[in-house]
PDB file of N, CA and C in Angstrom:
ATOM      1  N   UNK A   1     -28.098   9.345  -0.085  1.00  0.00           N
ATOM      2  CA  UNK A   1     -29.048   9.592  -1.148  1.00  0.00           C
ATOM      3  C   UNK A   1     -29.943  10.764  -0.752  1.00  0.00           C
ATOM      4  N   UNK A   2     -30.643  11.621  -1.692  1.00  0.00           N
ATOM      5  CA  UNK A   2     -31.228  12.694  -1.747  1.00  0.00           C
ATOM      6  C   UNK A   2     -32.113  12.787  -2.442  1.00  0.00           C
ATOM      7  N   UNK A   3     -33.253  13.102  -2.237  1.00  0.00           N
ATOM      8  CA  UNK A   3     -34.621  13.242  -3.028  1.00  0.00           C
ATOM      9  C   UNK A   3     -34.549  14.772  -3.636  1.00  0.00           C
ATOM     10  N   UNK A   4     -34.968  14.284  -5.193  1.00  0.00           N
ATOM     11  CA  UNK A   4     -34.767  15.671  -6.038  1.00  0.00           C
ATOM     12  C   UNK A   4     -36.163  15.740  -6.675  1.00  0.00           C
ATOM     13  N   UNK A   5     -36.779  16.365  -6.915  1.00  0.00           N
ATOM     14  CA  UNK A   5     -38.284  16.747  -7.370  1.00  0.00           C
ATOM     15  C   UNK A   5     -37.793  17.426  -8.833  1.00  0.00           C
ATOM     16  N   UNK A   6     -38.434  16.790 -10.110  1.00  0.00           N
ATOM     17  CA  UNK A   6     -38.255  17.443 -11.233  1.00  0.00           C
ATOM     18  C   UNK A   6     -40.256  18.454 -11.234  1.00  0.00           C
ATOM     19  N   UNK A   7     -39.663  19.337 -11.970  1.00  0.00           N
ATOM     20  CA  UNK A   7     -41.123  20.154 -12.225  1.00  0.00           C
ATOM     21  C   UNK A   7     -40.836  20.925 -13.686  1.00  0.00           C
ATOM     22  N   UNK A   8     -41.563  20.778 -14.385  1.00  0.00           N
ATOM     23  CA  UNK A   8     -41.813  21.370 -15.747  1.00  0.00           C
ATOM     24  C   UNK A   8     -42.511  22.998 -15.433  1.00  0.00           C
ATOM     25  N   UNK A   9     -41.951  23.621 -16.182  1.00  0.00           N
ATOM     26  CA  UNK A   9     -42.342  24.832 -15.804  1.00  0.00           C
ATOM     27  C   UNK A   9     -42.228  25.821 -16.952  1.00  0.00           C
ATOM     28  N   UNK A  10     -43.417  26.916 -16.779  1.00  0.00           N
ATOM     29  CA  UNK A  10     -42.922  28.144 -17.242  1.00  0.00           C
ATOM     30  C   UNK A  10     -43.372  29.492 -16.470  1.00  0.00           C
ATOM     31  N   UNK A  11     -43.293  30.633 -17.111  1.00  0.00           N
ATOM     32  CA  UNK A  11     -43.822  31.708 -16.282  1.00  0.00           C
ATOM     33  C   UNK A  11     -45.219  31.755 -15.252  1.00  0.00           C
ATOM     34  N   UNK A  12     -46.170  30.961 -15.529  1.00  0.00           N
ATOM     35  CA  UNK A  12     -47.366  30.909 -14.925  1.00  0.00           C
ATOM     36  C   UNK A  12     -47.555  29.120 -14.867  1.00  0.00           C
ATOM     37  N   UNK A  13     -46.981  28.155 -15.509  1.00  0.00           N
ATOM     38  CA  UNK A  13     -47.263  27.055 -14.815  1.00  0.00           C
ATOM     39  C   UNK A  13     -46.057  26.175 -13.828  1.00  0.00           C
ATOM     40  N   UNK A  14     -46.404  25.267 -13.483  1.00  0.00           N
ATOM     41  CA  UNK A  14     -45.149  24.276 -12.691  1.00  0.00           C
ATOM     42  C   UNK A  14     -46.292  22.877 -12.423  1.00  0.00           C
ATOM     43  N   UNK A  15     -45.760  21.955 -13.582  1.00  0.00           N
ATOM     44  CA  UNK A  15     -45.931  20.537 -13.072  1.00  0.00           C
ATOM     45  C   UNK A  15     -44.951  19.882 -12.733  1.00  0.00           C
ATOM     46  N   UNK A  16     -45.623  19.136 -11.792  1.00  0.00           N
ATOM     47  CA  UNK A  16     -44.704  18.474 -10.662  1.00  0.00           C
ATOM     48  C   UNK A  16     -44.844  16.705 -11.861  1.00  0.00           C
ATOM     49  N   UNK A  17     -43.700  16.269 -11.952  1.00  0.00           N
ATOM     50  CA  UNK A  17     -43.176  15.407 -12.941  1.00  0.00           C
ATOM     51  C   UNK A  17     -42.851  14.186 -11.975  1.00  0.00           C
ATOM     52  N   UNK A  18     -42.813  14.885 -10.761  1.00  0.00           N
ATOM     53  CA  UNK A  18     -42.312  13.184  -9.819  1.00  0.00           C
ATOM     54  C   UNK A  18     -40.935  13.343  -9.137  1.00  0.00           C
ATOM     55  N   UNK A  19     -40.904  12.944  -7.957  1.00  0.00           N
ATOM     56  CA  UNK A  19     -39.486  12.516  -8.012  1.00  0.00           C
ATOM     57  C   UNK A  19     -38.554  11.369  -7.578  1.00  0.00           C
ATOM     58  N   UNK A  20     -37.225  11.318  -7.299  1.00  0.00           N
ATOM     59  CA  UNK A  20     -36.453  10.417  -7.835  1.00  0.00           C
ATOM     60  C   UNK A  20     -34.961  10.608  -6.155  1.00  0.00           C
ATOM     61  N   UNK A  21     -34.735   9.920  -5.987  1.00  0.00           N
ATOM     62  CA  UNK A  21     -33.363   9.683  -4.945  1.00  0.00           C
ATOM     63  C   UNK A  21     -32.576   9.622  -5.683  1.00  0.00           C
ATOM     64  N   UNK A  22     -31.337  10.371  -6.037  1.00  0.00           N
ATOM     65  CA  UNK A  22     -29.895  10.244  -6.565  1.00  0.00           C
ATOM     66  C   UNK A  22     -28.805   9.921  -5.448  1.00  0.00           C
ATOM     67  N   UNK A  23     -27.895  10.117  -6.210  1.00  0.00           N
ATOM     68  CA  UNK A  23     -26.408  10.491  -5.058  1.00  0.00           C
ATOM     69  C   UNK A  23     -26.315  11.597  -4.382  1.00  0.00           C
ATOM     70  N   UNK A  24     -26.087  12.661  -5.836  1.00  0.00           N
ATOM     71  CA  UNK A  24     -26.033  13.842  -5.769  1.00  0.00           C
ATOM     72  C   UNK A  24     -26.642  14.814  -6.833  1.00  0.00           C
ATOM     73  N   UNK A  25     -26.747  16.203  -6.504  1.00  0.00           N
ATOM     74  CA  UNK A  25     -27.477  16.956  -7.510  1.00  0.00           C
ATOM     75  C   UNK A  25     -26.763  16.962  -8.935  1.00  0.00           C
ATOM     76  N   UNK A  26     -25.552  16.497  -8.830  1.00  0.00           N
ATOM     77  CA  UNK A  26     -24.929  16.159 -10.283  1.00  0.00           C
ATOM     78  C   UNK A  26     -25.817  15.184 -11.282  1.00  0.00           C
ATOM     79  N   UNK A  27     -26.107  13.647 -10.629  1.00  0.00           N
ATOM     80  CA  UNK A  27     -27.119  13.008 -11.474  1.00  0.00           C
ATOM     81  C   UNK A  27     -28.221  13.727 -11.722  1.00  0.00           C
ATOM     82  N   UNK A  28     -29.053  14.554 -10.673  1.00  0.00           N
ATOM     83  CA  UNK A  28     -30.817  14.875 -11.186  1.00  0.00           C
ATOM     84  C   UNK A  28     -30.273  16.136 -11.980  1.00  0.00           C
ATOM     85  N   UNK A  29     -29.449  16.902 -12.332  1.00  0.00           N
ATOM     86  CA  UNK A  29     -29.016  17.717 -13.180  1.00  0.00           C
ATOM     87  C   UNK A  29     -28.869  17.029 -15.132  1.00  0.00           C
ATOM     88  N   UNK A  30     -27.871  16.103 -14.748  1.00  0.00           N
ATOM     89  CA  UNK A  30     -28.067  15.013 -15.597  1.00  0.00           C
ATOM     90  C   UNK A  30     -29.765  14.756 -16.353  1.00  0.00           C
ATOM     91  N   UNK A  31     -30.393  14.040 -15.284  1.00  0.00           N
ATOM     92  CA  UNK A  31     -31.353  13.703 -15.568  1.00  0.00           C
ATOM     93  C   UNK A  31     -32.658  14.486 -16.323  1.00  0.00           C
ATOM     94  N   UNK A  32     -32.345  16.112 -15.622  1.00  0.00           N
ATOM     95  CA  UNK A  32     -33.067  16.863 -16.216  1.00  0.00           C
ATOM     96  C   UNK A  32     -32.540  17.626 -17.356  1.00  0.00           C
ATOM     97  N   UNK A  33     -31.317  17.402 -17.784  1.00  0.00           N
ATOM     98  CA  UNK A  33     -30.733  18.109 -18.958  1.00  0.00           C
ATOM     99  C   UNK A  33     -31.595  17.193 -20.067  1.00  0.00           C
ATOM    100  N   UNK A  34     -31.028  15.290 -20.032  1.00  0.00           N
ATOM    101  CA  UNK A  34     -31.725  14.632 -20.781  1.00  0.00           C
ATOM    102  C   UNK A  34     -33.378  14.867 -21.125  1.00  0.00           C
ATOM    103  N   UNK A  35     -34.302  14.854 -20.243  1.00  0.00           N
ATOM    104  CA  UNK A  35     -35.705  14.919 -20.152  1.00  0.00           C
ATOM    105  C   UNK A  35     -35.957  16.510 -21.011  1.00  0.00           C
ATOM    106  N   UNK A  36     -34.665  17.756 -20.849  1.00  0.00           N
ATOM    107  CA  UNK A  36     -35.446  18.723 -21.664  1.00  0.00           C
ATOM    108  C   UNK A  36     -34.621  18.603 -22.927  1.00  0.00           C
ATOM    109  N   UNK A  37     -34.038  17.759 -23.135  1.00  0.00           N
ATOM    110  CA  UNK A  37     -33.694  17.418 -24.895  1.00  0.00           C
ATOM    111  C   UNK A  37     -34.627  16.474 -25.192  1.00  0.00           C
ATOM    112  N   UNK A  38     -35.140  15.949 -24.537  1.00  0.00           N
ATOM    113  CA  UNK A  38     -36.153  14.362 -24.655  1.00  0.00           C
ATOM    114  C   UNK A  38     -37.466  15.792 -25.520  1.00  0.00           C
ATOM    115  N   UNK A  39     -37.818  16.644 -24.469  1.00  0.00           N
ATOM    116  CA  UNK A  39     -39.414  17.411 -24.566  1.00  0.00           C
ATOM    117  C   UNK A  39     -39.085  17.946 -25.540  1.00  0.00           C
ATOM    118  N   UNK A  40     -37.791  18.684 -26.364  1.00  0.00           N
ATOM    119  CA  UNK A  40     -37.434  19.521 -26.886  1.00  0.00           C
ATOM    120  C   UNK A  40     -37.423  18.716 -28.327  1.00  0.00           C
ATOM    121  N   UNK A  41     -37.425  17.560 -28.855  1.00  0.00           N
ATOM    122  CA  UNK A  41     -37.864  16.531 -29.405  1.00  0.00           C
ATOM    123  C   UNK A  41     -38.973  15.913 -30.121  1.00  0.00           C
ATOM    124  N   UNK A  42     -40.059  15.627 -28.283  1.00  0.00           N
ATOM    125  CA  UNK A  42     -41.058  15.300 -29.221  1.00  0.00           C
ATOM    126  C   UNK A  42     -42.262  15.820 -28.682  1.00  0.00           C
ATOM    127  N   UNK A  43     -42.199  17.296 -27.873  1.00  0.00           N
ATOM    128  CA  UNK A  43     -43.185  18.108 -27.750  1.00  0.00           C
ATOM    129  C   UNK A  43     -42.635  19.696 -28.465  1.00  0.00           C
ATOM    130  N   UNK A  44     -42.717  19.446 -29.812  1.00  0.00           N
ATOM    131  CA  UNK A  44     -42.304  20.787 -30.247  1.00  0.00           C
ATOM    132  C   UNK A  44     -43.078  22.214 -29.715  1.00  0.00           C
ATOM    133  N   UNK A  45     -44.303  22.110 -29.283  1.00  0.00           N
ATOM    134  CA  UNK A  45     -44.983  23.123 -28.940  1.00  0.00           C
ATOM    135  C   UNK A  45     -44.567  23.372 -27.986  1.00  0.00           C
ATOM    136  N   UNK A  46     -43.696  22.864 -26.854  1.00  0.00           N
ATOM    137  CA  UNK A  46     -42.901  23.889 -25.810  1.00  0.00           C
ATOM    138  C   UNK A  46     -41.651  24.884 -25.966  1.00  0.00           C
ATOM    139  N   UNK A  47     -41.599  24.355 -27.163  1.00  0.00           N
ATOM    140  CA  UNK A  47     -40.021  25.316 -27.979  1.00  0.00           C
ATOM    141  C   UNK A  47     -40.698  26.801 -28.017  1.00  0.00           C
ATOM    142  N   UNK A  48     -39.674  27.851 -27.486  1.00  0.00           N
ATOM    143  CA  UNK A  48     -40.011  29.450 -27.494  1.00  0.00           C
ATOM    144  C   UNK A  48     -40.438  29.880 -26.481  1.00  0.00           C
ATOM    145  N   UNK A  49     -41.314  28.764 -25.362  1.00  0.00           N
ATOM    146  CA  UNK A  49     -42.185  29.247 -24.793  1.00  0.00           C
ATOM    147  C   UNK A  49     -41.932  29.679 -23.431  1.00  0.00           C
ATOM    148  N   UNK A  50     -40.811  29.798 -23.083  1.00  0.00           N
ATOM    149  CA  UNK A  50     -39.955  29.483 -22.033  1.00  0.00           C
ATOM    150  C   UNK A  50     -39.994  28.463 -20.974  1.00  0.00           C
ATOM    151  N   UNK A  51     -40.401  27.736 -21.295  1.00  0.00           N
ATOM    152  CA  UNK A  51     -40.686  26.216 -20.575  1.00  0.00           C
ATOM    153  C   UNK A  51     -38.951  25.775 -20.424  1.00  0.00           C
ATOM    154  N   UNK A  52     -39.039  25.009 -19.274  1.00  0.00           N
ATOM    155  CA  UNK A  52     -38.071  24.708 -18.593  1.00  0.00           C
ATOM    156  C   UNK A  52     -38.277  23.682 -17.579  1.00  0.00           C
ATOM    157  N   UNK A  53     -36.810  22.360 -17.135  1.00  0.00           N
ATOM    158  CA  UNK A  53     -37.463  21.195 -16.145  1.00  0.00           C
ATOM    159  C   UNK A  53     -36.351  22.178 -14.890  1.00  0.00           C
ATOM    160  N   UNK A  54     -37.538  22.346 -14.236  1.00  0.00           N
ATOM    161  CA  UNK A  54     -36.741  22.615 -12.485  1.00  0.00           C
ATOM    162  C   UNK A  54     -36.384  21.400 -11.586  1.00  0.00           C
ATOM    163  N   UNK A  55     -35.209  21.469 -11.205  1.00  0.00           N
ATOM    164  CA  UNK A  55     -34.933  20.615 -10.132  1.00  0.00           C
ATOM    165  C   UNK A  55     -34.899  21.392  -8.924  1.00  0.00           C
ATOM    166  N   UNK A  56     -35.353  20.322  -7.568  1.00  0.00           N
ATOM    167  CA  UNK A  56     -35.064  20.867  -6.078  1.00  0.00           C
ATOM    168  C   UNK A  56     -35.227  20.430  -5.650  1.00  0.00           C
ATOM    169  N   UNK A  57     -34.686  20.009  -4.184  1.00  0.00           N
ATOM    170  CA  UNK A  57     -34.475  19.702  -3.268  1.00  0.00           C
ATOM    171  C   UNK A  57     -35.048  20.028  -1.810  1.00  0.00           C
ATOM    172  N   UNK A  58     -34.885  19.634  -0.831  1.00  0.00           N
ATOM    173  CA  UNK A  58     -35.790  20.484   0.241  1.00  0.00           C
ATOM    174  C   UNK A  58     -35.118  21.652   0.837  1.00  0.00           C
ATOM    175  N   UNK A  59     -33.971  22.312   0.092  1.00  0.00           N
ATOM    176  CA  UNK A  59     -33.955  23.512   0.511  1.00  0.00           C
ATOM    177  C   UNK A  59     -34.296  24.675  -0.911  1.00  0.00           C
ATOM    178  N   UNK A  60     -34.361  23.939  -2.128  1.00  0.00           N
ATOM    179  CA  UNK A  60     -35.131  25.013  -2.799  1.00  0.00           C
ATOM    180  C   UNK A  60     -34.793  24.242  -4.149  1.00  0.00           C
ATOM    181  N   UNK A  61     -34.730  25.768  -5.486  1.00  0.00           N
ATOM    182  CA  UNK A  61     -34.395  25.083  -6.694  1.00  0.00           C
ATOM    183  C   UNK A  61     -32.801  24.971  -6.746  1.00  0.00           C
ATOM    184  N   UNK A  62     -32.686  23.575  -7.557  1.00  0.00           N
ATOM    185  CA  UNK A  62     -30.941  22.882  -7.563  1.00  0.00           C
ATOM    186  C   UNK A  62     -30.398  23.087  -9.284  1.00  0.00           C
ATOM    187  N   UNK A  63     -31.098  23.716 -10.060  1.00  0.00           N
ATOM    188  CA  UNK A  63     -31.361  23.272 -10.941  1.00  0.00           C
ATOM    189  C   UNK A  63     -32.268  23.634 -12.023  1.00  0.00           C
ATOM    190  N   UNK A  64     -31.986  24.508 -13.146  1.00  0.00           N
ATOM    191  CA  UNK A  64     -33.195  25.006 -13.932  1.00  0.00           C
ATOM    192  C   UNK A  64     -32.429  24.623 -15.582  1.00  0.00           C
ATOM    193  N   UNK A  65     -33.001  23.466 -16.230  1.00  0.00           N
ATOM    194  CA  UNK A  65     -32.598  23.126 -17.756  1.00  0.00           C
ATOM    195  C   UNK A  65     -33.434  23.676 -18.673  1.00  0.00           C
ATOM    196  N   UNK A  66     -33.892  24.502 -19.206  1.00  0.00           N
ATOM    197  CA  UNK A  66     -34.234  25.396 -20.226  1.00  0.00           C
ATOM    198  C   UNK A  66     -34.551  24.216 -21.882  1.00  0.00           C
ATOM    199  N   UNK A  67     -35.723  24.216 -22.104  1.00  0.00           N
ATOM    200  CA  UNK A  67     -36.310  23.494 -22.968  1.00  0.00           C
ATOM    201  C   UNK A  67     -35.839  24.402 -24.530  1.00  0.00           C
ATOM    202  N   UNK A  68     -34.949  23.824 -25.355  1.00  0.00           N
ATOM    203  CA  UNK A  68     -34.624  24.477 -26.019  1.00  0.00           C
ATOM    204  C   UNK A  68     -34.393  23.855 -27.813  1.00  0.00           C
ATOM    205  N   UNK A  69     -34.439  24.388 -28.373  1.00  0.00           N
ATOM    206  CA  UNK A  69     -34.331  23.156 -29.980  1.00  0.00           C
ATOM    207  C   UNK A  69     -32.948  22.556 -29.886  1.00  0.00           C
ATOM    208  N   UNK A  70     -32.933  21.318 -30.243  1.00  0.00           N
ATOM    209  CA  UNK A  70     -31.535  20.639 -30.280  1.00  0.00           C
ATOM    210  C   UNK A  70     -31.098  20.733 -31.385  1.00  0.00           C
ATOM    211  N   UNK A  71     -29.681  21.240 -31.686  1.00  0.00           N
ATOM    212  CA  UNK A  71     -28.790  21.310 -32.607  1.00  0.00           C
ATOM    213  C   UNK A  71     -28.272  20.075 -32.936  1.00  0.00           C
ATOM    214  N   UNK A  72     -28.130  19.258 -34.067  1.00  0.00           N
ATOM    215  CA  UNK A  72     -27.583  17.929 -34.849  1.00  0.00           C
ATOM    216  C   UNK A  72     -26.417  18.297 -35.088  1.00  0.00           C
ATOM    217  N   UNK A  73     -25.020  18.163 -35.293  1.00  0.00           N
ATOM    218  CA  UNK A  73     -23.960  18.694 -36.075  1.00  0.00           C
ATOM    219  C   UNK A  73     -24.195  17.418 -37.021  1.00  0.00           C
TER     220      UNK A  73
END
């Protein structure tokens, strides 16, 4: 198991969101794809803004999901 740190971010901020032990960086990838369709949802005011959930690890970032409007088909 591996400790992955999610952080919300954009050009001038980075909150630290917590983090979490997976397997591998495949789940906290996972995890942070979900969380920026989750924000992308029901914090519309981060849409455009280039806000994004970073993942990493203790050798750096694993991981950058881009907060973006979700498409319905």
């Amino acid at each position: 198991m591996a400790t992955f740190h999610f952080h919300l971010v954009d050009a001038t901020t980075d909150t630290d969101l917590g983090s979490q032990e997976y397997e591998d960086a495949v789940q906290a990838t996972e995890i942070a794809d979900s969380l920026s369709k989750r924000l992308a949802l029901e914090e519309t005011t981060l849409l455009g803004g280039g806000w994004a959930i970073v993942v990493t690890d203790q050798q750096g970032e694993v991981y950058r999901s881009d907060i973006e409007p979700v498409h319905l088909h």
